[in-house]
Protein backbone atom coordinates (compact mmCIF):
# COMPACT_ATOMS: atom_id res chain seq x y z
CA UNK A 1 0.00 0.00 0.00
CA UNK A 2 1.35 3.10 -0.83
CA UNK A 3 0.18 6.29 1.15
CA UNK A 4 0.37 10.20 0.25
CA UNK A 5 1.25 13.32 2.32
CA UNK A 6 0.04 16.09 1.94
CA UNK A 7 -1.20 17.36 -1.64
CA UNK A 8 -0.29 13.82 -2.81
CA UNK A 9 -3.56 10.76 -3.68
CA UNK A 10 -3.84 7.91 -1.09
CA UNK A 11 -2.93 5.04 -3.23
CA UNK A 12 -3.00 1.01 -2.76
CA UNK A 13 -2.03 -1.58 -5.62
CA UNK A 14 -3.20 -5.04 -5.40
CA UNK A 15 -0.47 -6.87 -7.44
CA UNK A 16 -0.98 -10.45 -8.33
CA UNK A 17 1.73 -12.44 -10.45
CA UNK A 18 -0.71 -13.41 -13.83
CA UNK A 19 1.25 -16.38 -14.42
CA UNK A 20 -0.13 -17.73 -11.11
CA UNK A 21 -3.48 -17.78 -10.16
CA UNK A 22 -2.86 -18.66 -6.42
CA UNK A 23 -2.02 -14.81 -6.61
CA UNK A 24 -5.01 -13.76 -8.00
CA UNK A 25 -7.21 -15.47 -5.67
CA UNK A 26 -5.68 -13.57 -2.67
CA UNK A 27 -7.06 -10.15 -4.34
CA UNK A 28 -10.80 -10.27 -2.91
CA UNK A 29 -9.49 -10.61 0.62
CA UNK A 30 -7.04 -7.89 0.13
CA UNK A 31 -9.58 -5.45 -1.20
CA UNK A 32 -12.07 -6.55 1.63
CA UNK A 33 -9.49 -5.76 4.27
CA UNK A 34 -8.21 -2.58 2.61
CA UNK A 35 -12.27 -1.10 2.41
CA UNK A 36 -12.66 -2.35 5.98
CA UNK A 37 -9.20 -0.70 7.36
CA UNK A 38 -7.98 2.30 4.58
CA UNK A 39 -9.65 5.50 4.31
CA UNK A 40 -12.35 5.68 1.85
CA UNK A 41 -10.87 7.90 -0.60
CA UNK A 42 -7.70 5.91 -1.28
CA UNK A 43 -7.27 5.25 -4.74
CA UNK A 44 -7.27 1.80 -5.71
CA UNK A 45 -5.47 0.00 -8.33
CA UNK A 46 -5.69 -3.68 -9.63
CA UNK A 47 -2.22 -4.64 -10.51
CA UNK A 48 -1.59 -7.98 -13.07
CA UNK A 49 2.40 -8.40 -12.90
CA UNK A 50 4.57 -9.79 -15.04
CA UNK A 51 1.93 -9.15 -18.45
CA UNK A 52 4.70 -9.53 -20.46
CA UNK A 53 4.85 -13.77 -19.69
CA UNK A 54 1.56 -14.15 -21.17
CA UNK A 55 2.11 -17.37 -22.96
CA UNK A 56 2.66 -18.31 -19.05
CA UNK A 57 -0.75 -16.66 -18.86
CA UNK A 58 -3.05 -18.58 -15.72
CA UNK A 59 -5.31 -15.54 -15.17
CA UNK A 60 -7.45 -14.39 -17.87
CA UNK A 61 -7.29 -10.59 -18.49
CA UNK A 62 -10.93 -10.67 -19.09
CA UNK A 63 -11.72 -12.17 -15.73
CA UNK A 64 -9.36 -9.61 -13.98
CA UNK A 65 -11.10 -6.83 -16.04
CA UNK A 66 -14.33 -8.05 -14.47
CA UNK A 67 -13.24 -8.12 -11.53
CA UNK A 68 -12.15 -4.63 -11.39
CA UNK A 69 -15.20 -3.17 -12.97
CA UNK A 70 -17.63 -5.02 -10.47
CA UNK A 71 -15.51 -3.23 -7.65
CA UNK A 72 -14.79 -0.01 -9.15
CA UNK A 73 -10.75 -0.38 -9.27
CA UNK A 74 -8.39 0.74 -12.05
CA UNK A 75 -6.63 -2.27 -13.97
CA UNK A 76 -3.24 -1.85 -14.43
CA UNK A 77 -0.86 -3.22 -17.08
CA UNK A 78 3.02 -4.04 -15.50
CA UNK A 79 5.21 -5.45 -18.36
CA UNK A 80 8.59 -5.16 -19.30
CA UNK A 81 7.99 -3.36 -22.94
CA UNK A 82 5.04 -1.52 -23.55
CA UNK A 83 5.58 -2.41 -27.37
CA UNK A 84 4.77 -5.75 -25.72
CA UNK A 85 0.99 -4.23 -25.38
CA UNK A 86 -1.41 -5.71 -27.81
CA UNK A 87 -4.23 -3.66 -26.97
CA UNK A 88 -3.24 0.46 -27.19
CA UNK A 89 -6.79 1.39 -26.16
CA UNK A 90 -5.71 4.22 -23.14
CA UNK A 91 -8.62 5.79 -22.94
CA UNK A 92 -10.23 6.72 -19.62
CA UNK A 93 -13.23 4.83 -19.71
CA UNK A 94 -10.66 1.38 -20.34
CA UNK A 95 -9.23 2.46 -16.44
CA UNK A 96 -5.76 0.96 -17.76
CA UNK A 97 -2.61 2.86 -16.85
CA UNK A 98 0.05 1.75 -17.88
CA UNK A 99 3.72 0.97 -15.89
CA UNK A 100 6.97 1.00 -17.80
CA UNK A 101 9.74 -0.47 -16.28
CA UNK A 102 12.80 -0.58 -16.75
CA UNK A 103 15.18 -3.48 -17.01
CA UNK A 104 17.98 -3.48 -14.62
CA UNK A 105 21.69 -3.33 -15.97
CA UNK A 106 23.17 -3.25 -12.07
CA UNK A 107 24.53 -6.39 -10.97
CA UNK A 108 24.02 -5.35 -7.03
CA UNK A 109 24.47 -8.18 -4.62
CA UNK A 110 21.31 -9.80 -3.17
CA UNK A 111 20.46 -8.66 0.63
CA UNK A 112 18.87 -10.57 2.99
CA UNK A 113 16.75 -9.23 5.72
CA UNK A 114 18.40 -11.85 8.51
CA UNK A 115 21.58 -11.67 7.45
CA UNK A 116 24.82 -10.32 9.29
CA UNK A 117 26.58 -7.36 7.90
């Protein structure tokens, strides 16, 4: 969940991995406890990761779609290439936004959260 300051929208994204439908299933509880605990104006966005695996494809955009028209979210696109994107429809009645990002050149070493330093 990420939350704004002052000036700045109340945001939460409910990511699920579209390659893995365990994921997906989590998304009503998560949306139940987020109306039942967040303020009522945050901003809420339906998140399917990882769009750009979609020959690995277990959730299908048109159930997700559904999912977040029935409960008023905006669906997000997350790929690695947007020239990956089939469908170019932006338009604000489609609630897609899309998320560009970028792949990582770094080679940083991996940290782990119990780990020694």
């Amino acid at each position: 969940v990420l939350t704004g300051g002052s000036g700045v929208e109340k945001i939460a994204l409910l990511v699920y991995d579209i390659a893995k439908h365990l994921t997906y299933e989590n998304v009503e509880r998560w949306l139940k406890e987020l109306r039942d605990h967040a303020d009522s104006s945050i901003i809420i966005m339906l998140v399917g990761n990882k769009s750009d695996l979609r020959h690995l494809r277990a959730v299908p955009a048109d159930e997700a779609k559904a999912f977040a028209e029935e409960n008023e979210l905006y669906c997000v696109v997350s790929q690695k290439r947007m020239s990956d994107r089939r469908d170019n429809d932006m338009s604000p009645g489609n609630n897609v936004v899309p998320i560009h990002v970028p792949p990582t050149t770094e080679n940083k070493p991996k940290v782990h959260c119990c780990r020694n330093i």
